[in-house]
Protein backbone atom coordinates (compact mmCIF):
# COMPACT_ATOMS: atom_id res chain seq x y z
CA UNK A 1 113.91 76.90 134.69
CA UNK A 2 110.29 76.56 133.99
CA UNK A 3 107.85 78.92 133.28
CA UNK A 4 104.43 78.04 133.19
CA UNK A 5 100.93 80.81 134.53
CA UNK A 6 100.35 81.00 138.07
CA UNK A 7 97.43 79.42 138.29
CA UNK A 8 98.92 76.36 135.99
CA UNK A 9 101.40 75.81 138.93
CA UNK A 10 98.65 76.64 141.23
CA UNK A 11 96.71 74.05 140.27
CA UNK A 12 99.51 71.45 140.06
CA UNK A 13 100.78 71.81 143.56
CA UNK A 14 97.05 71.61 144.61
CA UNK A 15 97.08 67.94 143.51
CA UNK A 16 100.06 67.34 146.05
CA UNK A 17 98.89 64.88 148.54
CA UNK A 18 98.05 65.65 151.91
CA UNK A 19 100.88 65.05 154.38
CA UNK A 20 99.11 62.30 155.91
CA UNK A 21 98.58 60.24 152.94
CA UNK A 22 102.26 59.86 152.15
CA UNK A 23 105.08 57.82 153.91
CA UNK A 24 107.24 60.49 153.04
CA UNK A 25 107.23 64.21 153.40
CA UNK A 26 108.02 64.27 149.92
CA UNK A 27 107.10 66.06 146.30
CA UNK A 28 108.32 65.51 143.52
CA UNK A 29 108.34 68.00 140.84
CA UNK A 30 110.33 67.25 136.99
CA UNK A 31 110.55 69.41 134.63
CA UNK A 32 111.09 67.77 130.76
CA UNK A 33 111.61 71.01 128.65
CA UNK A 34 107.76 70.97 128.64
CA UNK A 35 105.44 70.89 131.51
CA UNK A 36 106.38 70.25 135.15
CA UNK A 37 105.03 66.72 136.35
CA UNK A 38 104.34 66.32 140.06
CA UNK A 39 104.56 63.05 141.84
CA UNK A 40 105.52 61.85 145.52
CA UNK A 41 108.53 60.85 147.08
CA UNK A 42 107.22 57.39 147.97
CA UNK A 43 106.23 56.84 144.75
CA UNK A 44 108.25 58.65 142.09
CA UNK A 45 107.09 56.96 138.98
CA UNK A 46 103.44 57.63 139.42
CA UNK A 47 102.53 60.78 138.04
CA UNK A 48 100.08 63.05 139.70
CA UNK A 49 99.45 66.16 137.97
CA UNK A 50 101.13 67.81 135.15
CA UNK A 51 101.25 71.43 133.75
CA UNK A 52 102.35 71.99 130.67
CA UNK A 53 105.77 75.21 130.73
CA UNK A 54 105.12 78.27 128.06
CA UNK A 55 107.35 80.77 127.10
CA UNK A 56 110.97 80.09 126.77
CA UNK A 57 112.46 76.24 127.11
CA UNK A 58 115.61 75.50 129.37
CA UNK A 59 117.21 72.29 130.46
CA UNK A 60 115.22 69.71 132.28
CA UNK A 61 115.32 69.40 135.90
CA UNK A 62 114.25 66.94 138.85
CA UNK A 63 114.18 68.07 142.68
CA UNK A 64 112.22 66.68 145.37
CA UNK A 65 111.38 69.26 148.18
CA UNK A 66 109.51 69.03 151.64
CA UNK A 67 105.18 68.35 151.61
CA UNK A 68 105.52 70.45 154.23
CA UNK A 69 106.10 73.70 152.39
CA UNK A 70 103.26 73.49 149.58
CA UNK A 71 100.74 75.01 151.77
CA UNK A 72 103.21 78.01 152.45
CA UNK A 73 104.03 78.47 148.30
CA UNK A 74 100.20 78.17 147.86
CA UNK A 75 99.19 81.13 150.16
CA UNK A 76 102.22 83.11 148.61
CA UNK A 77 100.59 82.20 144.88
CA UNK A 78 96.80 83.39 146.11
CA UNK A 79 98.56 86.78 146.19
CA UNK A 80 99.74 86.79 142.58
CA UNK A 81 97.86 87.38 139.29
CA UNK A 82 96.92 84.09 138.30
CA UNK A 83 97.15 85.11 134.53
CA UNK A 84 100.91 85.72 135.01
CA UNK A 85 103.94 83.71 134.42
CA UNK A 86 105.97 82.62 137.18
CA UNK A 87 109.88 80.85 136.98
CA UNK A 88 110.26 77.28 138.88
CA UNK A 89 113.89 76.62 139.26
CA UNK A 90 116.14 74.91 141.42
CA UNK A 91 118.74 76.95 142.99
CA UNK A 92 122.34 74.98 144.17
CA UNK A 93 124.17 77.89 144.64
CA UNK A 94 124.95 77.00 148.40
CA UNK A 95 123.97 73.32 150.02
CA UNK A 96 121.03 72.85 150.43
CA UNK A 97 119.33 73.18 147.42
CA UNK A 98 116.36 75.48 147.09
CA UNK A 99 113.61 75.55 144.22
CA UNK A 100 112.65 79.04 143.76
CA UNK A 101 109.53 80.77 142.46
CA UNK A 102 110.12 84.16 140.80
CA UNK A 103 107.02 85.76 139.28
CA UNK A 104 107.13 88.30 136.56
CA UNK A 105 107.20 91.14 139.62
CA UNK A 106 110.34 89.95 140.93
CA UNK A 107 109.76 88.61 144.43
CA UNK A 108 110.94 85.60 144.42
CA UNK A 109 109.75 82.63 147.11
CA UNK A 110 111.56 79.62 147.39
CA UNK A 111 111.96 76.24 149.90
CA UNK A 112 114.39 73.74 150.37
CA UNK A 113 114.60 70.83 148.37
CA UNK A 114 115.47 67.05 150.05
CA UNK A 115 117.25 65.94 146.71
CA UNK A 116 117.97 67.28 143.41
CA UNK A 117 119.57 64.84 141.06
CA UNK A 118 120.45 67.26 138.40
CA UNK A 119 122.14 69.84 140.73
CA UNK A 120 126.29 69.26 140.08
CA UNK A 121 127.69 66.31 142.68
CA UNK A 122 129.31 68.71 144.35
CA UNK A 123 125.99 71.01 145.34
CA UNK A 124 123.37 68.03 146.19
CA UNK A 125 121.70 67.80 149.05
């Protein structure tokens, strides 16, 4: 898990391509034990944006979820206190995966993810 201020990841997933500029409908979001770093599917490598976690450090993570479903997250966030922390965290409970977005109220918003390397073989998409 991450946790990083609202308007940190707000402005992260803001620098997420438009759908039409990528040959993929693909984000890619890692998390190092420090900051979150966004890049595309196409082009994993390249970063984009980063935002840097605060707060308490967990293990790393890497998913890639749909384009598609930044716009949806980003209406969601203009709802939220931007000064307040949120939790990005892939969830493999079940296949698919999900990344899920739990600010400090407790409503939690999540998508599905189209790969998520470090989930356990057994729960990857």
């Amino acid at each position: 898990m991450a946790q990083l201020k609202i308007r940190d990841l707000y402005g992260l997933l803001s620098r997420a391509p438009r759908r039409r500029d990528l040959e993929q409908d693909g984000i890619r979001l890692v998390y190092d034990g420090t900051a979150v770093h966004l890049s595309t599917a196409d082009h994993p490598d390249t970063v984009i944006a980063t935002a840097r976690t605060c707060g308490f450090v967990t293990g790393s993570w890497d998913v890639t979820a749909y384009q598609a479903s930044v716009a949806t997250v980003m209406a969601w966030m203009r709802m939220l206190d931007r000064e307040d922390l949120i939790d990005v965290s892939p969830f493999w409970a079940s296949a698919p995966a999900l990344i899920a977005f739990t600010p400090a109220g407790g409503q939690t918003g999540a998508f599905p993810v189209i790969a998520c390397p470090t989930a356990p073989a057994d729960r990857r998409p």
